[in-house]
C-alpha atoms as a PDB file:
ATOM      1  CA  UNK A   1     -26.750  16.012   3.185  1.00  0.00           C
ATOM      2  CA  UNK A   2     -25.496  14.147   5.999  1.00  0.00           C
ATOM      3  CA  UNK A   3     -23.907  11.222   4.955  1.00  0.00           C
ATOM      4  CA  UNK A   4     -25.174   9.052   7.669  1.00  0.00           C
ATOM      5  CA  UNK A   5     -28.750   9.684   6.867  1.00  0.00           C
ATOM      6  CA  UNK A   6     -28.238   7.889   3.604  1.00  0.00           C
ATOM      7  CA  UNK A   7     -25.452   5.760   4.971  1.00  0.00           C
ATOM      8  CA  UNK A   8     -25.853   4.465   8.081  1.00  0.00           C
ATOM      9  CA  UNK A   9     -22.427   2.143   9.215  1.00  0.00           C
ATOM     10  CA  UNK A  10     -24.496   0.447  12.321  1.00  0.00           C
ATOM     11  CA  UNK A  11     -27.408  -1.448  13.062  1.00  0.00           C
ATOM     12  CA  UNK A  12     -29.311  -0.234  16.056  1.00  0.00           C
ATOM     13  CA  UNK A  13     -33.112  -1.443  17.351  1.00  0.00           C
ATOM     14  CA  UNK A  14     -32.608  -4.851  16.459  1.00  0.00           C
ATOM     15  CA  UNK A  15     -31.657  -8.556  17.704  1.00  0.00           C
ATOM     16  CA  UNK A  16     -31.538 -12.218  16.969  1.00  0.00           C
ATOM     17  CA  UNK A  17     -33.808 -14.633  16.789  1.00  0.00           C
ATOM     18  CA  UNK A  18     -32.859 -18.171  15.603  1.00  0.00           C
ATOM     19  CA  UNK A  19     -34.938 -21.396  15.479  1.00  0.00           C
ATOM     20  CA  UNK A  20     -37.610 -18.923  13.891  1.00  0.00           C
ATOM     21  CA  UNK A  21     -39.444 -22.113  11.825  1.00  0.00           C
ATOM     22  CA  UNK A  22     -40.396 -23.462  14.749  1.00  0.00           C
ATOM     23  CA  UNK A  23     -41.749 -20.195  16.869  1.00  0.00           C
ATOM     24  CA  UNK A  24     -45.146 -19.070  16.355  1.00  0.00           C
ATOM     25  CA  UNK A  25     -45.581 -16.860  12.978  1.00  0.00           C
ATOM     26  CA  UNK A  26     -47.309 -15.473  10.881  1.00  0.00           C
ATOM     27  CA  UNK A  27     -46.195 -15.144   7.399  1.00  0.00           C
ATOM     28  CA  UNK A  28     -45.823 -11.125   5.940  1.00  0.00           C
ATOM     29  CA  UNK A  29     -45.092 -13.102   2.183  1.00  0.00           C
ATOM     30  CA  UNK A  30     -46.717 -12.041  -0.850  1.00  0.00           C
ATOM     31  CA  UNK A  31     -46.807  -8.672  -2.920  1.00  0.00           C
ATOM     32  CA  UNK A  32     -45.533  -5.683  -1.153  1.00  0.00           C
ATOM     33  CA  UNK A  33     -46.763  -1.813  -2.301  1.00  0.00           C
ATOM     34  CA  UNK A  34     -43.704  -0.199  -3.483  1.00  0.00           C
ATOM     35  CA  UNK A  35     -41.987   3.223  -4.253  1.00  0.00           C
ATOM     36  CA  UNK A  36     -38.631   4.117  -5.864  1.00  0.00           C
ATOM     37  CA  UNK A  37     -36.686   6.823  -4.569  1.00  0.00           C
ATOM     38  CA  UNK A  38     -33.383   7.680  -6.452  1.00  0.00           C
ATOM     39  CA  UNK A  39     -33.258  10.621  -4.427  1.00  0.00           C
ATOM     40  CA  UNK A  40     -33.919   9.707  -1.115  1.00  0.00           C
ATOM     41  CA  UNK A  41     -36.356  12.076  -0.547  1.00  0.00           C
ATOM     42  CA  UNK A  42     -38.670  10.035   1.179  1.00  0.00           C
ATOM     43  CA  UNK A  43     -36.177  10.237   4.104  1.00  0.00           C
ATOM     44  CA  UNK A  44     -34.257  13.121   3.971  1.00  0.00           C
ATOM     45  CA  UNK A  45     -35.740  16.696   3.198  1.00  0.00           C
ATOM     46  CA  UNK A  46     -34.261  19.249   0.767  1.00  0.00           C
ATOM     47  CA  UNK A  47     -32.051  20.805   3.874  1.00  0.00           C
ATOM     48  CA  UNK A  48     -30.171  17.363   4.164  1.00  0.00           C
ATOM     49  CA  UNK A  49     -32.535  16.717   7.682  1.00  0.00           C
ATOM     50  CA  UNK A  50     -34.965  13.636   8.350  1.00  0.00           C
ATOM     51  CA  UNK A  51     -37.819  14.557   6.776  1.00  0.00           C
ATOM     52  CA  UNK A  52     -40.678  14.367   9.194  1.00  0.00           C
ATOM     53  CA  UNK A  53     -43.197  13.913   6.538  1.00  0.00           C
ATOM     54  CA  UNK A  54     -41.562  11.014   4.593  1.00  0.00           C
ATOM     55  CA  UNK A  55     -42.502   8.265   2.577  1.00  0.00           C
ATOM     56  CA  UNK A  56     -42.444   6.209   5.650  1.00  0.00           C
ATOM     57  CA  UNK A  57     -45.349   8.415   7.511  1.00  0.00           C
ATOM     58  CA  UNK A  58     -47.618   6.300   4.574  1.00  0.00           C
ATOM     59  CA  UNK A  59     -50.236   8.913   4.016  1.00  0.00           C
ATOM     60  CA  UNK A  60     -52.911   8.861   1.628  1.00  0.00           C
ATOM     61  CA  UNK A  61     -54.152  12.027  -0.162  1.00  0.00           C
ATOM     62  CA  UNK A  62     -57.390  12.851   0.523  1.00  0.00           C
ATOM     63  CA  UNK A  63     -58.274  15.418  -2.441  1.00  0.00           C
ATOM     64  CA  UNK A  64     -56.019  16.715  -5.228  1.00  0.00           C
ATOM     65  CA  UNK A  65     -55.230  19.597  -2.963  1.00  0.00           C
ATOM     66  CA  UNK A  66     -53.070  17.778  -0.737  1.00  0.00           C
ATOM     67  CA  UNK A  67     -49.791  18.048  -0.817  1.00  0.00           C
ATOM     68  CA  UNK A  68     -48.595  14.699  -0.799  1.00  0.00           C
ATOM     69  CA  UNK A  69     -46.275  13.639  -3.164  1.00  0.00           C
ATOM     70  CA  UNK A  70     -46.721   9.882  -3.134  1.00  0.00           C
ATOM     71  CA  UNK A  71     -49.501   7.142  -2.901  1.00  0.00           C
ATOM     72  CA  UNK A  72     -49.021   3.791  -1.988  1.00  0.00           C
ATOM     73  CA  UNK A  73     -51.993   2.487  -2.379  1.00  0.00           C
ATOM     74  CA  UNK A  74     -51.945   2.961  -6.333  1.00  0.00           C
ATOM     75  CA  UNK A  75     -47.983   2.185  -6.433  1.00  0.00           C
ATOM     76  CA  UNK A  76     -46.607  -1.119  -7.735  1.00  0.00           C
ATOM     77  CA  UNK A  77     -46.187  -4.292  -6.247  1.00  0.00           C
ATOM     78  CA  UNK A  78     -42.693  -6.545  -5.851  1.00  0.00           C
ATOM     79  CA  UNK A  79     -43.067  -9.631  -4.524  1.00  0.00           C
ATOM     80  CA  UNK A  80     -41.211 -10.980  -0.918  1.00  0.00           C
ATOM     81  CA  UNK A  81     -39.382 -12.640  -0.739  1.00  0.00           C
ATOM     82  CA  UNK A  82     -37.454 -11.496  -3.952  1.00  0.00           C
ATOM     83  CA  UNK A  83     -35.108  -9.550  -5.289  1.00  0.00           C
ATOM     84  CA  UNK A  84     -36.707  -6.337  -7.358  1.00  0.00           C
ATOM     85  CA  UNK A  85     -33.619  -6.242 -10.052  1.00  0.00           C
ATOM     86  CA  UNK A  86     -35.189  -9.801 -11.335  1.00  0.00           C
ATOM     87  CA  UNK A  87     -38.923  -8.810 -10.929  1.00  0.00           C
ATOM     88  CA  UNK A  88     -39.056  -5.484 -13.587  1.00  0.00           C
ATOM     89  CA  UNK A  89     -37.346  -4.926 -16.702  1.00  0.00           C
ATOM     90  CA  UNK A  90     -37.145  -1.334 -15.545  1.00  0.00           C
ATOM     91  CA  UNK A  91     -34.758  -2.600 -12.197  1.00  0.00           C
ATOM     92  CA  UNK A  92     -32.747  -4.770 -13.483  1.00  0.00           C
ATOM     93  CA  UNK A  93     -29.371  -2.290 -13.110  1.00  0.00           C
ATOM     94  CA  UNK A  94     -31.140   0.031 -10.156  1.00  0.00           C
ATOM     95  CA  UNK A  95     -29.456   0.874  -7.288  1.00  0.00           C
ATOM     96  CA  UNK A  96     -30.786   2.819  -4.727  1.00  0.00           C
ATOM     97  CA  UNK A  97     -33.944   3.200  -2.146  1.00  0.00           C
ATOM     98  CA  UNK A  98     -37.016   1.642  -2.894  1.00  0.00           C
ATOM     99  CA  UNK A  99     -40.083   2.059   0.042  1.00  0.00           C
ATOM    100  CA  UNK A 100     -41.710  -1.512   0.791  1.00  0.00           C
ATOM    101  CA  UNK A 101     -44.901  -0.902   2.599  1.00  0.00           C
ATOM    102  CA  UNK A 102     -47.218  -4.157   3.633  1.00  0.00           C
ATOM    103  CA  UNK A 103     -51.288  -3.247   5.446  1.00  0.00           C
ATOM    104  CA  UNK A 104     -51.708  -5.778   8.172  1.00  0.00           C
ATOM    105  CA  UNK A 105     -53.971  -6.130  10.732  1.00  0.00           C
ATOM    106  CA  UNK A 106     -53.745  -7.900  13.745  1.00  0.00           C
ATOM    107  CA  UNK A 107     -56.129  -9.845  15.397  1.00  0.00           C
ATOM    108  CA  UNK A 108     -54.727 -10.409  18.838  1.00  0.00           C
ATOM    109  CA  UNK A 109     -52.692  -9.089  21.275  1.00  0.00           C
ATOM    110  CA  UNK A 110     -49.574 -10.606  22.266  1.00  0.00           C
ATOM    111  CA  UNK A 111     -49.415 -13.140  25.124  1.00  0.00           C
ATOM    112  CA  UNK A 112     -45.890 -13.118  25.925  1.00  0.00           C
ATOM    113  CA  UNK A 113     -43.565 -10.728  23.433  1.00  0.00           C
ATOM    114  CA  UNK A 114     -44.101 -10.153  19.872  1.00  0.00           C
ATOM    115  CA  UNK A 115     -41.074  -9.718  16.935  1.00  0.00           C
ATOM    116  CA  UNK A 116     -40.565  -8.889  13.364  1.00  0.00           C
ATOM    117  CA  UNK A 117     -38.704 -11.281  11.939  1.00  0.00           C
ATOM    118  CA  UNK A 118     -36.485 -10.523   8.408  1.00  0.00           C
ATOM    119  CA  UNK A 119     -34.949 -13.438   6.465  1.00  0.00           C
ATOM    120  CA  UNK A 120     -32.589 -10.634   5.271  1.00  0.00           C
ATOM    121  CA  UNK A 121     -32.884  -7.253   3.800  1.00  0.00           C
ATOM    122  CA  UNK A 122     -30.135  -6.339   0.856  1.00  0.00           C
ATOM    123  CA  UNK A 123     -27.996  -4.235   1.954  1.00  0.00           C
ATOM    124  CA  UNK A 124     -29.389  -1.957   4.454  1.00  0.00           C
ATOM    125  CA  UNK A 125     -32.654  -1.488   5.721  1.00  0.00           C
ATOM    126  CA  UNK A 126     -35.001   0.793   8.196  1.00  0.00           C
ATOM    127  CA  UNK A 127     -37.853  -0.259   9.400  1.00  0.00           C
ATOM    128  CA  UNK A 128     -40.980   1.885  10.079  1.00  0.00           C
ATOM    129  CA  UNK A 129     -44.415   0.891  11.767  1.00  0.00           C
ATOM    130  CA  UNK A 130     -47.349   3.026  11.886  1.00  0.00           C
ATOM    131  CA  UNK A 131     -45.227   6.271  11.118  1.00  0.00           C
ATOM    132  CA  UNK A 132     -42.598   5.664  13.409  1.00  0.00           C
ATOM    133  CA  UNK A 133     -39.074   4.555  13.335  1.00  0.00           C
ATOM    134  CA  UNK A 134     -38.137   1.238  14.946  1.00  0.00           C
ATOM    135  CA  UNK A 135     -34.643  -0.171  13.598  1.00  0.00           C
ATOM    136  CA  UNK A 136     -31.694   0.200  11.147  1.00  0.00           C
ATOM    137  CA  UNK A 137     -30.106  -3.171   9.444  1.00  0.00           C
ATOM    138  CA  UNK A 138     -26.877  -2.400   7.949  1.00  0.00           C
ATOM    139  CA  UNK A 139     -25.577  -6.014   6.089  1.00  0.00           C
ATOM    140  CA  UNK A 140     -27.706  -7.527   3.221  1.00  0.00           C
ATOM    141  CA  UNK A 141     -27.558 -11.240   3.774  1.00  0.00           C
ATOM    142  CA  UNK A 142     -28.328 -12.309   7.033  1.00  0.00           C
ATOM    143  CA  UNK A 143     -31.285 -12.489   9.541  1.00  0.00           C
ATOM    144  CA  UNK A 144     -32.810  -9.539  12.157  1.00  0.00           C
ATOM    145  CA  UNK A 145     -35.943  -9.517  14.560  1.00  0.00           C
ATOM    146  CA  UNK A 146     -37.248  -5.955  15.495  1.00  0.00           C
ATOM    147  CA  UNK A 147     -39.333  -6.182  19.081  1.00  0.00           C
ATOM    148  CA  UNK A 148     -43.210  -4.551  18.448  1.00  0.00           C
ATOM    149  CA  UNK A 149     -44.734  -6.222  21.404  1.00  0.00           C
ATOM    150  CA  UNK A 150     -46.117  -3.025  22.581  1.00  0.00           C
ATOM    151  CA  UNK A 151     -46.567  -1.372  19.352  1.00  0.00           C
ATOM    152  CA  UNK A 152     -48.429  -4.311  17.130  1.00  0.00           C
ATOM    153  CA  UNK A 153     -51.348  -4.671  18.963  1.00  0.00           C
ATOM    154  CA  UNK A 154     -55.139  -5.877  17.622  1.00  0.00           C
ATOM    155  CA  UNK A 155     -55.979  -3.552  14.502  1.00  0.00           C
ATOM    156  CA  UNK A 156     -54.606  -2.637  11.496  1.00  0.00           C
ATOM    157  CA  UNK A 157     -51.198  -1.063  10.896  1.00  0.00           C
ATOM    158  CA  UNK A 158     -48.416  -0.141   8.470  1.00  0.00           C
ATOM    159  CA  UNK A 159     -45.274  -1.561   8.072  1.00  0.00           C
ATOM    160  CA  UNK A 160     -42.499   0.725   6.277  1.00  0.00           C
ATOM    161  CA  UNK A 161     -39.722  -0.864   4.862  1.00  0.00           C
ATOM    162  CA  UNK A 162     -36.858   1.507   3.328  1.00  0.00           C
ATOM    163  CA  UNK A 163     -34.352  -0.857   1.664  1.00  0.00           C
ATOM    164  CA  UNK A 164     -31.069   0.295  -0.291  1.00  0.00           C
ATOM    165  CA  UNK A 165     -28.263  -1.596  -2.261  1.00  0.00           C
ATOM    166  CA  UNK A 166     -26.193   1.631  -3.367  1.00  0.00           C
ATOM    167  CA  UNK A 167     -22.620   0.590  -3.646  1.00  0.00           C
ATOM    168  CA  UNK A 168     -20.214   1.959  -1.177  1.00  0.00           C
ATOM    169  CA  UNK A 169     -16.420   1.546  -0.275  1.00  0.00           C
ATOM    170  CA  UNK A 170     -17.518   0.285   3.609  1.00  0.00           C
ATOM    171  CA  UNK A 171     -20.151  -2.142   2.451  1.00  0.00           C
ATOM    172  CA  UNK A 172     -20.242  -5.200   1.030  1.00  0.00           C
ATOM    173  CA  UNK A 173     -19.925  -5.607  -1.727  1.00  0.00           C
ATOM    174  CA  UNK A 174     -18.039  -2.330  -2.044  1.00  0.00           C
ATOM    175  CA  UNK A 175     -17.150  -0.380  -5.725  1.00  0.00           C
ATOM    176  CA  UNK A 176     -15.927  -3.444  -7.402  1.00  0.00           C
ATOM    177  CA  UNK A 177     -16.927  -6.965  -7.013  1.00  0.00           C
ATOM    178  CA  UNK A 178     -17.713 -10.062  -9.064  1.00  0.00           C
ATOM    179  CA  UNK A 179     -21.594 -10.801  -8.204  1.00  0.00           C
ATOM    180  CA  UNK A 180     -24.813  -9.060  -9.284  1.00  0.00           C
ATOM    181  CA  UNK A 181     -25.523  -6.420  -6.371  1.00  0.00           C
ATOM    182  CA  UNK A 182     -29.149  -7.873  -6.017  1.00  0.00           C
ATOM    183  CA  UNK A 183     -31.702  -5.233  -3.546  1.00  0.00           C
ATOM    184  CA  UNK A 184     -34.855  -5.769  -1.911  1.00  0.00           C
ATOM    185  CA  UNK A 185     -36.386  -7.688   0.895  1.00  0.00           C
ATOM    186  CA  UNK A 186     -34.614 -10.992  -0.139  1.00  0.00           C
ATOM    187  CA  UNK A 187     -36.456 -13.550   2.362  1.00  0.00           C
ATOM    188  CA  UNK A 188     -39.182 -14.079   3.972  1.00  0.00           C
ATOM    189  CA  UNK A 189     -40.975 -11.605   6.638  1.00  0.00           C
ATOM    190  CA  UNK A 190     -42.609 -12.964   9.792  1.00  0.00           C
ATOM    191  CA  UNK A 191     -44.380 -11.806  12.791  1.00  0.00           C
ATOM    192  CA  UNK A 192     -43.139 -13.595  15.820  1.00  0.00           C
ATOM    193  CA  UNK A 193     -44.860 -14.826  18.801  1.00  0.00           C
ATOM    194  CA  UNK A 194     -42.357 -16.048  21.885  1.00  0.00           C
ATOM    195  CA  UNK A 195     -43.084 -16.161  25.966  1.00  0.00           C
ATOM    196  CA  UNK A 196     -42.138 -13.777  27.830  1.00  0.00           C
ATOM    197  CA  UNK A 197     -38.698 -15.041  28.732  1.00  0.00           C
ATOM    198  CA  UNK A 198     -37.864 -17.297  25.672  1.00  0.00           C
ATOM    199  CA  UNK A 199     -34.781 -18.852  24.512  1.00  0.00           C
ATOM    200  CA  UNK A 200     -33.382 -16.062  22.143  1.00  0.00           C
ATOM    201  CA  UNK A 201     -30.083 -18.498  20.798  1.00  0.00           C
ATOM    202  CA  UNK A 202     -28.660 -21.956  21.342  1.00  0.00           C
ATOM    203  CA  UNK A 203     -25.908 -23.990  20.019  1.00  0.00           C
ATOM    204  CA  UNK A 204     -23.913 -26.764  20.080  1.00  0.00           C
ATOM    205  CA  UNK A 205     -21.294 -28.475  18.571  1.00  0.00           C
ATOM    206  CA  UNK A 206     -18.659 -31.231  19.167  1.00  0.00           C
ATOM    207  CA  UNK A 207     -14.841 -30.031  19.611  1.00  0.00           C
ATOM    208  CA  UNK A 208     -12.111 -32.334  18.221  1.00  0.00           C
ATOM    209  CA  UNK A 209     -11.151 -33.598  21.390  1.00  0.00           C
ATOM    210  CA  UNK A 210     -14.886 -34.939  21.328  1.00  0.00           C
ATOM    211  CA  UNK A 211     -16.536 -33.215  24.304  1.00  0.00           C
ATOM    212  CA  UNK A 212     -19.672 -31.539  23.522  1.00  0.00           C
ATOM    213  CA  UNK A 213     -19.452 -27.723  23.616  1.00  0.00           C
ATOM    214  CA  UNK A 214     -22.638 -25.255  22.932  1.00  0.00           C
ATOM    215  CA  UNK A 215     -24.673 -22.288  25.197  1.00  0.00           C
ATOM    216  CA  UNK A 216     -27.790 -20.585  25.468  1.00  0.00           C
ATOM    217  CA  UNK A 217     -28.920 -16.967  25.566  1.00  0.00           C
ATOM    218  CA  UNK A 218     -31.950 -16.106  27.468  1.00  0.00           C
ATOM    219  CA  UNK A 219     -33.970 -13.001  27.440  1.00  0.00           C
ATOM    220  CA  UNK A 220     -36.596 -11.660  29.263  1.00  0.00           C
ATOM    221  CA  UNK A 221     -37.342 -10.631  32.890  1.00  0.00           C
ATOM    222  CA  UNK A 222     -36.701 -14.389  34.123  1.00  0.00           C
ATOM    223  CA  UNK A 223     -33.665 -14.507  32.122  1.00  0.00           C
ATOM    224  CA  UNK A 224     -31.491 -14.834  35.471  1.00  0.00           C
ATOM    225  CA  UNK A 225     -33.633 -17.822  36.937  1.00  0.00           C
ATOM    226  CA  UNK A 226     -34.875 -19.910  34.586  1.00  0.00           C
ATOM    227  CA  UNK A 227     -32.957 -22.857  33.736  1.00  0.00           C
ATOM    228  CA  UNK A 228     -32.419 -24.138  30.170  1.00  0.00           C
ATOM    229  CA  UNK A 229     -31.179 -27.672  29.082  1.00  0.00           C
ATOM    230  CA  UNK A 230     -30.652 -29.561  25.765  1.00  0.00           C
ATOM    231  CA  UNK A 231     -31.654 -33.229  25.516  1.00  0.00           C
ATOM    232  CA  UNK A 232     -30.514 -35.539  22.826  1.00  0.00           C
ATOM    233  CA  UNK A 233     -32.923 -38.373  23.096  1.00  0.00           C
ATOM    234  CA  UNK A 234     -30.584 -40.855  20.777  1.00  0.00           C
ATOM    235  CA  UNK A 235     -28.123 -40.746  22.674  1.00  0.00           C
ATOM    236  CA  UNK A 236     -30.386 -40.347  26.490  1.00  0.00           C
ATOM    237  CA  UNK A 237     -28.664 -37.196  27.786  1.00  0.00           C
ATOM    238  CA  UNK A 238     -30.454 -34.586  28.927  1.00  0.00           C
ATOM    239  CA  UNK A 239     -27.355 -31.583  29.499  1.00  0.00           C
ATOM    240  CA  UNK A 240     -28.178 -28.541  32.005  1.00  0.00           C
ATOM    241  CA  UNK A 241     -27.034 -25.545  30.917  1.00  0.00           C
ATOM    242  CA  UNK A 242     -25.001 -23.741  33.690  1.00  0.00           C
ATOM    243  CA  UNK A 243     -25.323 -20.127  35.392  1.00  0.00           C
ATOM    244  CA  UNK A 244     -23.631 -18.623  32.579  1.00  0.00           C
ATOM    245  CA  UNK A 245     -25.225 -20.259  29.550  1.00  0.00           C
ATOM    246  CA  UNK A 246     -22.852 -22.836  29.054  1.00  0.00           C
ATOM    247  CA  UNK A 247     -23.064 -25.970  27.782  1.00  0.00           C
ATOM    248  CA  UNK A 248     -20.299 -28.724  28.432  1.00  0.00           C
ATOM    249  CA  UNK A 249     -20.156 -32.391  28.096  1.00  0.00           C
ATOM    250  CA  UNK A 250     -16.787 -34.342  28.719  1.00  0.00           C
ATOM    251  CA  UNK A 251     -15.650 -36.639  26.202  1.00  0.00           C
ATOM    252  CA  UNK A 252     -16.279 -40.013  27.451  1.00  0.00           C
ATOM    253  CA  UNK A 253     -20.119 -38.921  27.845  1.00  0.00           C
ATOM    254  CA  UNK A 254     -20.652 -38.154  24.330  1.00  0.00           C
ATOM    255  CA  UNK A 255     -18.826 -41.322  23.091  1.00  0.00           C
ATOM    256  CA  UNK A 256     -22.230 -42.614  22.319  1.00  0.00           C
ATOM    257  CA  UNK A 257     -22.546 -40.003  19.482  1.00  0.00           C
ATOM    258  CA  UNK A 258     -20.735 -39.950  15.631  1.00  0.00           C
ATOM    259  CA  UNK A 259     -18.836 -37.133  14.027  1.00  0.00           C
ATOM    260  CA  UNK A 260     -20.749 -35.996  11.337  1.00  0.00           C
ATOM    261  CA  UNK A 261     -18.483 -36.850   8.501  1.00  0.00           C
ATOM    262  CA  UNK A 262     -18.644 -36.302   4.536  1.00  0.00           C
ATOM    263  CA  UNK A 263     -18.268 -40.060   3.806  1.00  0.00           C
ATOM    264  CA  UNK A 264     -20.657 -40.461   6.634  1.00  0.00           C
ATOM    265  CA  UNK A 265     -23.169 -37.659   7.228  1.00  0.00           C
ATOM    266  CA  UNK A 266     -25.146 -38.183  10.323  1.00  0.00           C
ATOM    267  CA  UNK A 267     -27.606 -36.057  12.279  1.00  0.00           C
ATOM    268  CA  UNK A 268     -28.959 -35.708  15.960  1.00  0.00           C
ATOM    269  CA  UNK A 269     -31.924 -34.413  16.996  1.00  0.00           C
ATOM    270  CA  UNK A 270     -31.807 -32.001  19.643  1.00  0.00           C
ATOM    271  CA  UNK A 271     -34.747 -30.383  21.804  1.00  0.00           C
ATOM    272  CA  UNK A 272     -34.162 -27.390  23.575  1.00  0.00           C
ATOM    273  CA  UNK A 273     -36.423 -26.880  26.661  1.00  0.00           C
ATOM    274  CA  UNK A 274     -36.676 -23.727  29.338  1.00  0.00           C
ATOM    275  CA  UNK A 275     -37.834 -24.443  32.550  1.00  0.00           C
END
């Protein structure tokens, strides 16, 4: 059985969104169909290859002549965001595969580009949508978006979700560690609506020497023209991001603005704007 079949060491088919609150979503929350799979036979077949007609391909028998091993539709439901170790008696110590699978349908098509969003997926995930294969995750406690603009169109579909929590000596946590191993779609599931060329990341932060310091990632097809800026209406700048994404601000500029400090939390608001 090939060991990166079960174990795959990189994530590939995804990106980052941040700021994802305040996009346009649509909440995938609430109880998820679900299957266990010690085994991992709903992804590998009994040669050690993908197997083509896996768990993921979410079919339904049609008669008890069928020969397909699994059903959905009467399976149990976990709830996500959650952990499944915390939701049945029977989970509490499992570690392994278990198949998330969510019916949605979609009322309209995408105006600019259209993402699935995961809060996080513990530890490593692959995501499937109407049968097909779309992204790996490997790393169980942070965010990744999944691009379905052309696939997740008006009409229903099914999302997939294989997610595993198996110990191993490259993951973390590895063989021996001192928290509870929890697995399952830990946060919250979106779908994302964003233009066509959006503002994918921004940051910013003040260095010690007090200048203000931060950058932008664009993406899209007007990625290379548009201009981004950050304004900071307490303080009445309004700060053009340069060529490269950059953000800079000398010192004397941003005099205006406190240090956030323990003794004396403070915070700005920002708004990020794309031309």
């Amino acid at each position: 059985m090939t060991d990166e079949l079960l174990t795959p060491t990189a994530s590939q088919g995804t990106t980052l969104l941040t700021n994802v609150t305040r996009r346009t979503t649509r909440s995938l929350d609430g109880p998820w169909q679900v299957i266990l799979d010690p085994y991992d036979t709903g992804y590998v077949d009994i040669l050690g290859q993908r197997n083509r007609q896996g768990y993921f391909r979410d079919f339904t028998p049609r008669s008890p002549s069928d020969r397909v091993e699994y059903d959905f539709d009467t399976s149990r439901t976990l709830e996500v965001p959650g952990d499944w170790n915390t939701q049945a008696e029977d989970l509490l110590h499992y570690e392994g595969t278990v198949w998330y699978r969510r019916r949605i349908d979609i009322e309209t098509a995408p105006t600019g580009r259209r993402f699935l969003h995961f809060g996080a997926v513990n530890h490593t995930a692959r995501v499937f949508l109407d049968g097909e294969e779309l992204a790996t995750h490997v790393g169980g406690f942070g965010p990744f978006s999944v691009e379905v603009t052309d696939r997740l169109g008006p009409g229903p579909h099914s999302l997939v979700v294989q997610a595993n929590n198996r110990r191993e000596p490259t993951r973390v946590p590895a063989m021996r560690f001192d928290w509870w191993n929890f697995g399952g779609i830990t946060r919250s599931v979106e779908v994302v609506d964003v233009p066509t060329t959006f503002l994918r990341d921004a940051w910013i932060t003040m260095a010690e020497d007090g200048r203000l310091v931060g950058g932008v990632v664009l993406d899209g097809p007007a990625a290379a023209t548009a201009e981004a800026a950050v304004e900071l209406p307490g303080a009445g700048l309004t700060i053009p991001a340069g060529s490269d994404g950059r953000i800079e601000v000398p010192a004397e500029t941003a005099a205006g603005l406190d240090r956030w400090h323990p003794g004396r939390p403070v915070l700005h608001d920002l708004r990020w704007s794309l031309s």
